[in-house]
C-alpha atoms as a PDB file:
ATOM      1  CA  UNK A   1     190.119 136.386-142.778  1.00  0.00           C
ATOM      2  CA  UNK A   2     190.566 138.297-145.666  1.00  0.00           C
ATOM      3  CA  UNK A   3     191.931 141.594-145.500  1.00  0.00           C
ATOM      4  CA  UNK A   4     189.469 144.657-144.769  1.00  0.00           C
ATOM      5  CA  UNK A   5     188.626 147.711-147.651  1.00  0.00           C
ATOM      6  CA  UNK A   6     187.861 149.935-145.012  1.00  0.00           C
ATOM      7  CA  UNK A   7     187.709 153.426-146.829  1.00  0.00           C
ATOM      8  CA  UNK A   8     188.035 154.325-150.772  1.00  0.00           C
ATOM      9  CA  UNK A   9     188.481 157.952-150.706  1.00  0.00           C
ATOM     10  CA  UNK A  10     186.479 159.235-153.895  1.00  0.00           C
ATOM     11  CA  UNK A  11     189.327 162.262-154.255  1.00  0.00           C
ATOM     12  CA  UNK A  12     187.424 163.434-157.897  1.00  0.00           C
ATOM     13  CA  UNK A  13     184.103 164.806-156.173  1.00  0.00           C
ATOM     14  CA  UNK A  14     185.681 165.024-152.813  1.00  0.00           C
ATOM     15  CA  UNK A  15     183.707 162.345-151.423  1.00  0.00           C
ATOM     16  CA  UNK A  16     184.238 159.887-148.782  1.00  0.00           C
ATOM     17  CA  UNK A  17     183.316 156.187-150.906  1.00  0.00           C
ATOM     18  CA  UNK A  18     183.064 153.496-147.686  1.00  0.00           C
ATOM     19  CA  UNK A  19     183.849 149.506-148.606  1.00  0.00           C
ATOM     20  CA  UNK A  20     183.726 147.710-144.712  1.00  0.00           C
ATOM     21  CA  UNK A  21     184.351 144.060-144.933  1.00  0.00           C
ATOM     22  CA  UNK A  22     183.059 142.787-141.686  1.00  0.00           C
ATOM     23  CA  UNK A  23     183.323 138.988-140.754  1.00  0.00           C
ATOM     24  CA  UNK A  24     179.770 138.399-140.524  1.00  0.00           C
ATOM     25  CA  UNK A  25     180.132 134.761-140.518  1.00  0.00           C
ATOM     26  CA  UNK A  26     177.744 132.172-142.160  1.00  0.00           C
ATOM     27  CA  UNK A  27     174.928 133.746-143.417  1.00  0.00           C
ATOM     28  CA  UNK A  28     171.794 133.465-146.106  1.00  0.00           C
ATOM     29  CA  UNK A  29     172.091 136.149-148.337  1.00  0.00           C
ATOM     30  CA  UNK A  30     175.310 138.057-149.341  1.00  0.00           C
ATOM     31  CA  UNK A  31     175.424 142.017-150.302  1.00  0.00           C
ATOM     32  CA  UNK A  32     176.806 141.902-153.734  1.00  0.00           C
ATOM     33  CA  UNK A  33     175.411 145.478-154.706  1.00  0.00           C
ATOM     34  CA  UNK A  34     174.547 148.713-153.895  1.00  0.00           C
ATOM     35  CA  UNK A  35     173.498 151.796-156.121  1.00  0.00           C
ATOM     36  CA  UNK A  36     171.275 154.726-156.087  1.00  0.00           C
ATOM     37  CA  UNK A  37     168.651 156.114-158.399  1.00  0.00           C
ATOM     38  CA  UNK A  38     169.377 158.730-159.086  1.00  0.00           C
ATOM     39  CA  UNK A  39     172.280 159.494-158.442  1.00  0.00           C
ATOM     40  CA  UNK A  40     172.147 163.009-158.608  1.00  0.00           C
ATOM     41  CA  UNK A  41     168.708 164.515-157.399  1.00  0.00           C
ATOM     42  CA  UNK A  42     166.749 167.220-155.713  1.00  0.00           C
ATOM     43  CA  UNK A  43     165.615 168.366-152.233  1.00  0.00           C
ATOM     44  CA  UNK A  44     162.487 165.979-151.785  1.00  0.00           C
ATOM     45  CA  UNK A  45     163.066 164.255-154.793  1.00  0.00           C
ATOM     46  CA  UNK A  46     162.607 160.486-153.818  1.00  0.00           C
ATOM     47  CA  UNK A  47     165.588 158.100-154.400  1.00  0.00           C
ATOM     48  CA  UNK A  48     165.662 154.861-154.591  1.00  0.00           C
ATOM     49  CA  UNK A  49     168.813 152.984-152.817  1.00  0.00           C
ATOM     50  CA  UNK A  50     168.681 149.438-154.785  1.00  0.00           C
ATOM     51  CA  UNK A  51     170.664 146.707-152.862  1.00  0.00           C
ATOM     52  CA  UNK A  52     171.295 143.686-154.572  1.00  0.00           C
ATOM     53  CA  UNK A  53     171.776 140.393-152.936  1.00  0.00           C
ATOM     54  CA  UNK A  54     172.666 136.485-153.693  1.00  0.00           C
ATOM     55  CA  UNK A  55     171.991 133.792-151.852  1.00  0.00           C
ATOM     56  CA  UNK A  56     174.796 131.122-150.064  1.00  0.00           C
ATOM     57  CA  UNK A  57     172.144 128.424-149.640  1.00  0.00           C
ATOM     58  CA  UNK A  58     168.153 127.975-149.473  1.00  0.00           C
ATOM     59  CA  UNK A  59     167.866 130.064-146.465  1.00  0.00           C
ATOM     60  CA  UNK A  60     166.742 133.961-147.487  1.00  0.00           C
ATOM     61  CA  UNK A  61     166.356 135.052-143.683  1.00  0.00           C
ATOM     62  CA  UNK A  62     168.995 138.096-142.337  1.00  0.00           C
ATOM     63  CA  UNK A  63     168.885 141.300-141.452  1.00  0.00           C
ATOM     64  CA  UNK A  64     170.869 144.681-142.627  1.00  0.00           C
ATOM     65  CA  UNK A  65     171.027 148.201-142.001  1.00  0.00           C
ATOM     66  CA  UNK A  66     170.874 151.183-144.599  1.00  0.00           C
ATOM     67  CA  UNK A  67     172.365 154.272-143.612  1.00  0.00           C
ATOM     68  CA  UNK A  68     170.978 157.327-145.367  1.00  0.00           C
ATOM     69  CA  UNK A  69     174.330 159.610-144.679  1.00  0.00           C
ATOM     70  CA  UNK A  70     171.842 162.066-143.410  1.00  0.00           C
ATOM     71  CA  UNK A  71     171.135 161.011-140.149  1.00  0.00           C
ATOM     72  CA  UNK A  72     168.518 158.363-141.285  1.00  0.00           C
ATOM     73  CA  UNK A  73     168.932 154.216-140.552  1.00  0.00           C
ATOM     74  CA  UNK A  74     166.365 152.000-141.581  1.00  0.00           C
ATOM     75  CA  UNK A  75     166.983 148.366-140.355  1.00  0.00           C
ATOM     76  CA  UNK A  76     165.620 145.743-142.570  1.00  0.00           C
ATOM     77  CA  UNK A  77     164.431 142.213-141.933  1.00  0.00           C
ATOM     78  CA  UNK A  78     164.734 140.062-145.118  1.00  0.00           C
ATOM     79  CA  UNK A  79     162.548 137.077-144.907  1.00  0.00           C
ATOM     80  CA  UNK A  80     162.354 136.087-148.695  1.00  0.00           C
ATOM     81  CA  UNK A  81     164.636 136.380-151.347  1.00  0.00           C
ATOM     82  CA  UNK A  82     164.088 139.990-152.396  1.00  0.00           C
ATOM     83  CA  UNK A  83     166.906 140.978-155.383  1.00  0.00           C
ATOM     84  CA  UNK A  84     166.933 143.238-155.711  1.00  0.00           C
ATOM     85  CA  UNK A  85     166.141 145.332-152.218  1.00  0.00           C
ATOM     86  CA  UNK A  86     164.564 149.201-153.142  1.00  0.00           C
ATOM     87  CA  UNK A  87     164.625 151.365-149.821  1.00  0.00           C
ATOM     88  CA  UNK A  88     163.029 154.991-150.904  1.00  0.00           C
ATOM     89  CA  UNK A  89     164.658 157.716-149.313  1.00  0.00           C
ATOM     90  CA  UNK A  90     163.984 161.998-149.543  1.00  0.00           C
ATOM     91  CA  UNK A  91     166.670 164.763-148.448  1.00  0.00           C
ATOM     92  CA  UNK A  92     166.122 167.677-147.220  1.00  0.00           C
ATOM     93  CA  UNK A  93     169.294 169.589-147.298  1.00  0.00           C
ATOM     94  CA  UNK A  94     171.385 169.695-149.994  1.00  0.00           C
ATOM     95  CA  UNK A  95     174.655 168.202-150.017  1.00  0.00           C
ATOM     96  CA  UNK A  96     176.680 165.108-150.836  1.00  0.00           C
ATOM     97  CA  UNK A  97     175.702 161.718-148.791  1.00  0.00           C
ATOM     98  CA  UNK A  98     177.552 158.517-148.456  1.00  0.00           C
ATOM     99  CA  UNK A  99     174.756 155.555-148.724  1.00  0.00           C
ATOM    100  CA  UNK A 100     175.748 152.559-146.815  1.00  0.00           C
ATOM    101  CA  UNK A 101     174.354 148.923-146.430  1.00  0.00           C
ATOM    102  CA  UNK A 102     175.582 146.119-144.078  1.00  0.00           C
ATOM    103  CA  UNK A 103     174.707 143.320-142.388  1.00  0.00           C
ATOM    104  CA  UNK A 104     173.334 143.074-139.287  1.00  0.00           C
ATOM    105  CA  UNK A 105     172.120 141.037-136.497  1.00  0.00           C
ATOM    106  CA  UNK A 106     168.753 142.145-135.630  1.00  0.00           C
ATOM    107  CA  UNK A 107     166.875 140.912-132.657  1.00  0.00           C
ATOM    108  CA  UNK A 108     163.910 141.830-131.667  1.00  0.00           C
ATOM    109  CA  UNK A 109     162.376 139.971-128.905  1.00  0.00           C
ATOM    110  CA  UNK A 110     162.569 136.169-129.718  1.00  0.00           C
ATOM    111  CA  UNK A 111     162.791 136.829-133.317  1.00  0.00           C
ATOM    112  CA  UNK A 112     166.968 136.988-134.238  1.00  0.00           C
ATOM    113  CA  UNK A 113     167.502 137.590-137.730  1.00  0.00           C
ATOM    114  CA  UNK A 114     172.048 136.644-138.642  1.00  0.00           C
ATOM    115  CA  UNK A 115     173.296 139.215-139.998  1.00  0.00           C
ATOM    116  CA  UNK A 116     173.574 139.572-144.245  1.00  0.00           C
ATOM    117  CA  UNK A 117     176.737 138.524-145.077  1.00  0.00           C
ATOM    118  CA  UNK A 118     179.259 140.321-147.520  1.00  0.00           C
ATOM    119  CA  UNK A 119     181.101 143.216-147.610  1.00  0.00           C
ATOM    120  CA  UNK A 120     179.706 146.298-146.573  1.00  0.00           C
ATOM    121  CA  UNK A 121     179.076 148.876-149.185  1.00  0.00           C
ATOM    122  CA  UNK A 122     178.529 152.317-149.777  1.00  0.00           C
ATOM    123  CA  UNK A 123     178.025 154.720-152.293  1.00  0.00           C
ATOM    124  CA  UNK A 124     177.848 158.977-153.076  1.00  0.00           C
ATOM    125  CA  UNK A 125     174.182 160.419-153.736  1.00  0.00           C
ATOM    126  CA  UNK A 126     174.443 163.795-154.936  1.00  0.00           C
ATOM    127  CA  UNK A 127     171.532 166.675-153.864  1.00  0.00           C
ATOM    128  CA  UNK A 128     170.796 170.288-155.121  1.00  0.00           C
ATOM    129  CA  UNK A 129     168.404 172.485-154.429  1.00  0.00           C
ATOM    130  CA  UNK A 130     165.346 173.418-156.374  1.00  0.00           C
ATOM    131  CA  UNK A 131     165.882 175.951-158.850  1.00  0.00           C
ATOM    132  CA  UNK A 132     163.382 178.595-159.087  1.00  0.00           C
ATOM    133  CA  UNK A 133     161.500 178.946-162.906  1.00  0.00           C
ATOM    134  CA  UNK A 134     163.782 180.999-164.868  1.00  0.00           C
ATOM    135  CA  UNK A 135     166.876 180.857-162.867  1.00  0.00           C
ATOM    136  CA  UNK A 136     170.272 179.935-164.705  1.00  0.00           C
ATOM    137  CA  UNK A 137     171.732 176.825-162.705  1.00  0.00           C
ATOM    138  CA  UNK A 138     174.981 178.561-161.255  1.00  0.00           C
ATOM    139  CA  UNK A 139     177.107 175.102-161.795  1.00  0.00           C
ATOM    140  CA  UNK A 140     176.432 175.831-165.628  1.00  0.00           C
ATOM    141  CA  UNK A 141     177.585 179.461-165.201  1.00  0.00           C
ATOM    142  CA  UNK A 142     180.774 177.809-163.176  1.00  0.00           C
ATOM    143  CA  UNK A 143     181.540 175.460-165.939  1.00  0.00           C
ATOM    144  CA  UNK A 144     181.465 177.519-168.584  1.00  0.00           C
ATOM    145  CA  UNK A 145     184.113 180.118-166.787  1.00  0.00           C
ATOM    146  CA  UNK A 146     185.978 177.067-165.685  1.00  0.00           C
ATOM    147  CA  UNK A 147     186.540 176.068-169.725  1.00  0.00           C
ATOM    148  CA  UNK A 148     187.744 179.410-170.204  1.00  0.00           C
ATOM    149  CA  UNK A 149     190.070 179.338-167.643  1.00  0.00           C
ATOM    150  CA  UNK A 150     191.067 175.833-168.155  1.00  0.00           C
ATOM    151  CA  UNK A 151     191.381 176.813-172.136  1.00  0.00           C
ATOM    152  CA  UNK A 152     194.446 179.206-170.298  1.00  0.00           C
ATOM    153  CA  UNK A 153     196.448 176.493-169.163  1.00  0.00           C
ATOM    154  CA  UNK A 154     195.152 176.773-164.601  1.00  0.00           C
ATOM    155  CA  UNK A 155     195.629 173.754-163.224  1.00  0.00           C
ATOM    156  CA  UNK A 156     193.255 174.619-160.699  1.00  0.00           C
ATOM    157  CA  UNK A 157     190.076 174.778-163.310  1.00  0.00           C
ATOM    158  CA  UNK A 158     190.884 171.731-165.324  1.00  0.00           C
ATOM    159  CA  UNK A 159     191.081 169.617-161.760  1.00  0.00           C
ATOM    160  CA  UNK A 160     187.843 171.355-160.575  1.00  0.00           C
ATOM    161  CA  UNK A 161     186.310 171.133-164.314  1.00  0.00           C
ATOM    162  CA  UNK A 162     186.852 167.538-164.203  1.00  0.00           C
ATOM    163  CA  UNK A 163     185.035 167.142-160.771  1.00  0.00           C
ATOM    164  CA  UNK A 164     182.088 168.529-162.344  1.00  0.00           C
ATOM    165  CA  UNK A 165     181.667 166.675-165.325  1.00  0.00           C
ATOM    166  CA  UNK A 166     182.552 163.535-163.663  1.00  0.00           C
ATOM    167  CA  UNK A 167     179.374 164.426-161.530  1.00  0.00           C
ATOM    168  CA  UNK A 168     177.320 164.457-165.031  1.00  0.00           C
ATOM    169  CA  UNK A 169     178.270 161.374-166.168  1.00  0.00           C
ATOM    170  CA  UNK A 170     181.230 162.653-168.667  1.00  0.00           C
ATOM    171  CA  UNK A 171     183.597 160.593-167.683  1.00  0.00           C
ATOM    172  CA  UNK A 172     185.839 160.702-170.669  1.00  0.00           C
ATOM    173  CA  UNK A 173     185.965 164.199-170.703  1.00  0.00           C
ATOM    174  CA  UNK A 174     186.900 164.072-166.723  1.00  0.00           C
ATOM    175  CA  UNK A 175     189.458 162.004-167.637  1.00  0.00           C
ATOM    176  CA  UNK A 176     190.859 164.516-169.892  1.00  0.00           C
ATOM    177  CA  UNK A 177     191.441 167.128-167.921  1.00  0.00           C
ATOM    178  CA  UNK A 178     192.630 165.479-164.818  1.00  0.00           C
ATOM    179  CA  UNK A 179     194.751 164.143-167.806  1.00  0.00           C
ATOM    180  CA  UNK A 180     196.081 167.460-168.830  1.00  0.00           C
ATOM    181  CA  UNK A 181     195.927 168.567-164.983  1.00  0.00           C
ATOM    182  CA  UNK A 182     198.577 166.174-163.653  1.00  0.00           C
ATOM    183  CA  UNK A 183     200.832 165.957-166.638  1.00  0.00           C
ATOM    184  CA  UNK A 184     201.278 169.962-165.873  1.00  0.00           C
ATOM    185  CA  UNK A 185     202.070 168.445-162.093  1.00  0.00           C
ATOM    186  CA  UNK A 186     198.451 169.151-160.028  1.00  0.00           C
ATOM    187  CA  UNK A 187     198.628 166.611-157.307  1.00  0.00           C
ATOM    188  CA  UNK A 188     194.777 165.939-157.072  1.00  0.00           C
ATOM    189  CA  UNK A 189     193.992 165.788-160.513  1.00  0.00           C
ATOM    190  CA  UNK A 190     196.823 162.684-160.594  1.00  0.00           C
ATOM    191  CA  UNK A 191     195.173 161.208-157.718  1.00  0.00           C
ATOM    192  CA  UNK A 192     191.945 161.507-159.514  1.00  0.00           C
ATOM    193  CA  UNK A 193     193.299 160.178-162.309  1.00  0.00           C
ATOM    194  CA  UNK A 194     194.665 157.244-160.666  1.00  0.00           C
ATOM    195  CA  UNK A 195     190.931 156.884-159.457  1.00  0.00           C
ATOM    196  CA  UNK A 196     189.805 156.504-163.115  1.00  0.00           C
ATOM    197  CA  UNK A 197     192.036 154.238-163.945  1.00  0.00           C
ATOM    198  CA  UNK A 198     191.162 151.957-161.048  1.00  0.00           C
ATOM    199  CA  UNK A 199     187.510 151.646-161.570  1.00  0.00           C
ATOM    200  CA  UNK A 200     187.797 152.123-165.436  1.00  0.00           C
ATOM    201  CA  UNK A 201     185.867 155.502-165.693  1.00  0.00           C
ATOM    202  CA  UNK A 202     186.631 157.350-168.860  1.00  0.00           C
ATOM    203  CA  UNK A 203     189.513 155.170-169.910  1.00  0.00           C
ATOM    204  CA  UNK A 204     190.450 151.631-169.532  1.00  0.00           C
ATOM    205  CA  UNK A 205     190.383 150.073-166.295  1.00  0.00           C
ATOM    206  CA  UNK A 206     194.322 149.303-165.719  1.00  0.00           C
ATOM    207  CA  UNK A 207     195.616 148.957-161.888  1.00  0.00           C
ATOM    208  CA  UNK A 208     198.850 149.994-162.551  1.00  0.00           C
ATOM    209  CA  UNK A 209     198.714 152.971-163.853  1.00  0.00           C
ATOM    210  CA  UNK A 210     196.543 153.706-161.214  1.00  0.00           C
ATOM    211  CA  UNK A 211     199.423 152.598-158.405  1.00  0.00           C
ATOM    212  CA  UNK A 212     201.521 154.599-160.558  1.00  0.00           C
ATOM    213  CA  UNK A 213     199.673 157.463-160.596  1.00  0.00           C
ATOM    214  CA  UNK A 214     198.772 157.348-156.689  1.00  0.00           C
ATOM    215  CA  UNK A 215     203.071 157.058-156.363  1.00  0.00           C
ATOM    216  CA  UNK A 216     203.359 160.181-158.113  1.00  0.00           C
ATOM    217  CA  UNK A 217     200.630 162.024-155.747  1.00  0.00           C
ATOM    218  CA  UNK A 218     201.819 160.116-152.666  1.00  0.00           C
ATOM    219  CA  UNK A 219     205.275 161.342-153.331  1.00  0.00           C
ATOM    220  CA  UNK A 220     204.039 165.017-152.913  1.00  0.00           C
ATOM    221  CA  UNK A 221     202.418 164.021-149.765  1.00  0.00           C
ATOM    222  CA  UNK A 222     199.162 163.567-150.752  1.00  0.00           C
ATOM    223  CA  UNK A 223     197.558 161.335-148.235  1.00  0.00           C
ATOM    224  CA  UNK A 224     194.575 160.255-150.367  1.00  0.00           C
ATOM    225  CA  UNK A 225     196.627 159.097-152.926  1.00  0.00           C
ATOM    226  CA  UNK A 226     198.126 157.018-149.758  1.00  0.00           C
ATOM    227  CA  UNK A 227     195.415 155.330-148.781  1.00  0.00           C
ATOM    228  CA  UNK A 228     194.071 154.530-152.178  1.00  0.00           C
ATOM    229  CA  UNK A 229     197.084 153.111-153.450  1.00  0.00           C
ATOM    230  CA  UNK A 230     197.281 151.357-150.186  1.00  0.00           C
ATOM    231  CA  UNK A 231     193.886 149.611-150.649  1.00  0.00           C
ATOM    232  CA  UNK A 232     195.326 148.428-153.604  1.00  0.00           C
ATOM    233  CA  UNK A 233     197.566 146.127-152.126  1.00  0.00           C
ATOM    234  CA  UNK A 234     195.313 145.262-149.428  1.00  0.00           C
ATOM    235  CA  UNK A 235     193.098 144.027-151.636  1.00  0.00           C
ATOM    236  CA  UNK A 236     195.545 142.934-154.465  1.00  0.00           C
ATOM    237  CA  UNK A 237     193.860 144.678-157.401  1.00  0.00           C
ATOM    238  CA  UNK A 238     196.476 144.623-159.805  1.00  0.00           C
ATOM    239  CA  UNK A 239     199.390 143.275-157.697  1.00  0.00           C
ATOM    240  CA  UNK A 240     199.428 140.166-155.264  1.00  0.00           C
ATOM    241  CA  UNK A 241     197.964 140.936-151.918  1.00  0.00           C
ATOM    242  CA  UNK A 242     200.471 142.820-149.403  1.00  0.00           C
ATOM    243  CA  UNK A 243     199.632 143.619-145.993  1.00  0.00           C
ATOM    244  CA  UNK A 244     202.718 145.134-144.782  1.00  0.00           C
ATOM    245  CA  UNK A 245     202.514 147.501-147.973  1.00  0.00           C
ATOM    246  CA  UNK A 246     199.068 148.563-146.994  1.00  0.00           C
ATOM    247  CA  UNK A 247     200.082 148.987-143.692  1.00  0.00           C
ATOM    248  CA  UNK A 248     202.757 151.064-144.552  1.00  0.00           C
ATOM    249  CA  UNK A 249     200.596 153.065-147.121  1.00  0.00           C
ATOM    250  CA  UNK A 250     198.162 153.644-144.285  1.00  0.00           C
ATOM    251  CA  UNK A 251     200.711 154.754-141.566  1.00  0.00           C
ATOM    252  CA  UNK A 252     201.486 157.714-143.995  1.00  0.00           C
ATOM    253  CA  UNK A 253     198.194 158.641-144.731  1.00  0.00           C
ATOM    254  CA  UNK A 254     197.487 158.908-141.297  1.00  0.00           C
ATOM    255  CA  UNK A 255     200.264 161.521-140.651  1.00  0.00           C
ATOM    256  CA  UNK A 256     199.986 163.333-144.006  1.00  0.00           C
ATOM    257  CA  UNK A 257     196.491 163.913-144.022  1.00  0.00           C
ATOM    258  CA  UNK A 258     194.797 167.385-143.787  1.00  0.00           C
ATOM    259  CA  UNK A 259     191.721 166.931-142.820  1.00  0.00           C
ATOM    260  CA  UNK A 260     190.444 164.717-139.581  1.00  0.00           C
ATOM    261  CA  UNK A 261     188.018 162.547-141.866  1.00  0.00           C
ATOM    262  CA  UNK A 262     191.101 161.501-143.595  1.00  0.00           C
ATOM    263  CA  UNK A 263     193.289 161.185-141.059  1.00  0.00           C
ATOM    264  CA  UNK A 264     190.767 159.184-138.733  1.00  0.00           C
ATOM    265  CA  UNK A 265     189.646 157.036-141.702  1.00  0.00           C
ATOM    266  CA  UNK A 266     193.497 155.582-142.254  1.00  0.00           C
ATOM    267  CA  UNK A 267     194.485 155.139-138.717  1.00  0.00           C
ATOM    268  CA  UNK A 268     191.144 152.827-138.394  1.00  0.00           C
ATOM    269  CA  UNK A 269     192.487 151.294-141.458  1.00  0.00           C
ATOM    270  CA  UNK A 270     195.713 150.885-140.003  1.00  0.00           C
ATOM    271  CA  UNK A 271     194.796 149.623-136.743  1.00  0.00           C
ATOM    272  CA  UNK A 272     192.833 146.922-138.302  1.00  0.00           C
ATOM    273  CA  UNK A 273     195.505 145.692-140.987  1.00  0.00           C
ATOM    274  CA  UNK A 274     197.812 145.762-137.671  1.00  0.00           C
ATOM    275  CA  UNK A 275     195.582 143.381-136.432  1.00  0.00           C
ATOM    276  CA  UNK A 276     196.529 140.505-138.445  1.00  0.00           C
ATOM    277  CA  UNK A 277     200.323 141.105-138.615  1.00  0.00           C
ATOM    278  CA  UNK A 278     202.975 139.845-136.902  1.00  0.00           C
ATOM    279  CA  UNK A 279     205.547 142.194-134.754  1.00  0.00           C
ATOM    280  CA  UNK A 280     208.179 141.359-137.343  1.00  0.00           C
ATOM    281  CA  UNK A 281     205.542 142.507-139.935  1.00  0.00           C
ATOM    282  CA  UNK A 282     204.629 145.423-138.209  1.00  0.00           C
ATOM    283  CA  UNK A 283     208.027 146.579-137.393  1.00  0.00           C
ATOM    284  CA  UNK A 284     209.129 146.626-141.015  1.00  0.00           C
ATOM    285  CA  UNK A 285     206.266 148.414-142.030  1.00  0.00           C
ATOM    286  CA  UNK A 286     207.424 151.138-140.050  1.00  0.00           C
ATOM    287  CA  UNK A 287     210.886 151.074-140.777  1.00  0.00           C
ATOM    288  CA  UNK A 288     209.207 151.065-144.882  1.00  0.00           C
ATOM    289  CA  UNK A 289     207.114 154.154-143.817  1.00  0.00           C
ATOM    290  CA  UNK A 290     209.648 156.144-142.402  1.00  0.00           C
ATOM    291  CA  UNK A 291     212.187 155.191-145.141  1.00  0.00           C
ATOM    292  CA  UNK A 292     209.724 156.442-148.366  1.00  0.00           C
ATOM    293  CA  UNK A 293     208.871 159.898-145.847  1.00  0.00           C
ATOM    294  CA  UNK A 294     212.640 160.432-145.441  1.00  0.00           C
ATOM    295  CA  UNK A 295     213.828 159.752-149.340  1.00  0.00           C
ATOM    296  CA  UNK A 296     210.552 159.924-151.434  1.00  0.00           C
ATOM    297  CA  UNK A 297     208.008 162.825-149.977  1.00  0.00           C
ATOM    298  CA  UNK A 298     209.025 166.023-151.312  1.00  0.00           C
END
């Protein structure tokens, strides 16, 4: 079975970025896509979640589930080819939601429907609240102190200036001052970075600048940077696949993390890379973990 992308932790926007790979089995469809439209909107405003699919065979009949990251779930019955798959959803509270889609096995009397096959995906939708006529939107007052203060050399405004452009679309300019962020030694905005790099947002996509880039957050204990870099070899993007080094990755993260989404998300992770390795394989991982916390985390 090939090895799980559990969690992708979207450290820009501070948003939790979900990838399950779930062993669905055979199946007739696959997910191969999931985005939002669009993907920044209002309260009420209706957004489409389009989920793209391609079929294994002739056979179009499985089922999935689409969680709205608000509470929502709307299970769906596909019993054509339909790619690709618009589910229209509204929010009513502002905030940042994770959409996610997976397969499922619905049954429903005598009716089963196999679950989709594929990986599980998810993806960030972005909602404000309506803005009264007249009224200055506060995140362009923000930015435009945030320049000012960036202008001054703070760390601190060029990481959080980045996370707001990189919500309007300016990647390259996100880029830039995560850029100018890390290389004055901010530990998110090099995790960030690394992000960029990895998916190819704002600069060329190149994996190992991103795993460098994660080693140089990781080092200052940044457990983000952990598990992202660790997904890298788990799912050998850039470098040949490496359990035990994802295993290792994800140990840290799990006791360097400050927050309990974090620290939840890489002990699942953990627990099911552990799953597949030996005690040999297991053992070493540890001994790798505790020797990078003892000589490298400063």
């Amino acid at each position: 079975m090939q090895l799980t992308n559990l969690f992708r932790r979207h450290a820009m926007l501070g948003l939790t970025v979900l990838l399950l790979e779930v062993p669905f089995g055979a199946s007739a469809q696959q997910l191969s896509g999931l985005s939002v439209d669009p993907p920044h909107a209002v309260v009420n405003q209706s957004v489409a979640n389009i989920i793209s699919l391609s079929k294994d065979n002739d056979s179009f009949y499985c089922g999935l589930v689409v969680s709205m990251g608000d509470g929502n779930v709307r299970e769906i019955r596909i019993t054509e080819k339909e790619t690709p798959l618009k589910v229209e959803h509204q929010y009513m509270v502002p905030g940042t939601y994770a959409v996610t889609v997976e397969g499922k096995l619905l049954i429903r009397g005598f009716k089963t429907a196999p679950a989709c096959g594929g990986i599980a995906i998810s993806t960030p939708v972005v909602i404000v609240a309506k803005k009264s006529p007249g009224e200055v939107p506060s995140v362009q007052d923000e930015s435009e102190e945030l320049r000012r203060t960036a202008d001054d050399g703070d760390t601190n405004a060029m990481y959080r200036l980045g996370n707001i452009v990189a919500q309007q679309g300016a990647n390259v300019d996100a880029a830039r001052y995560f850029r100018a962020a890390s290389e004055r030694g901010h530990v998110k905005a090099a995790n960030a970075l690394g992000f960029m790099y990895e998916e190819g947002r704002g600069v060329p996509q190149n994996f190992e600048q991103a795993r460098e880039l994660y080693l140089r957050a990781m080092k200052k204990g940044n457990a983000d940077a952990m598990v992202n870099r660790g997904l890298l070899y788990a799912n050998g993007l850039g470098t040949t696949k490496d359990p035990v080094q994802a295993y290792m990755h994800f140990l840290l993260a799990g006791a360097y993390a400050q927050d309990q989404e974090t620290r939840d998300t890489a002990l699942k992770l953990r627990d099911q890379i552990a799953a597949n390795l030996s005690k040999q394989q297991l053992a070493r991982g540890q001994t790798m973990a505790d020797k990078f916390a003892k000589k490298e985390i400063r």
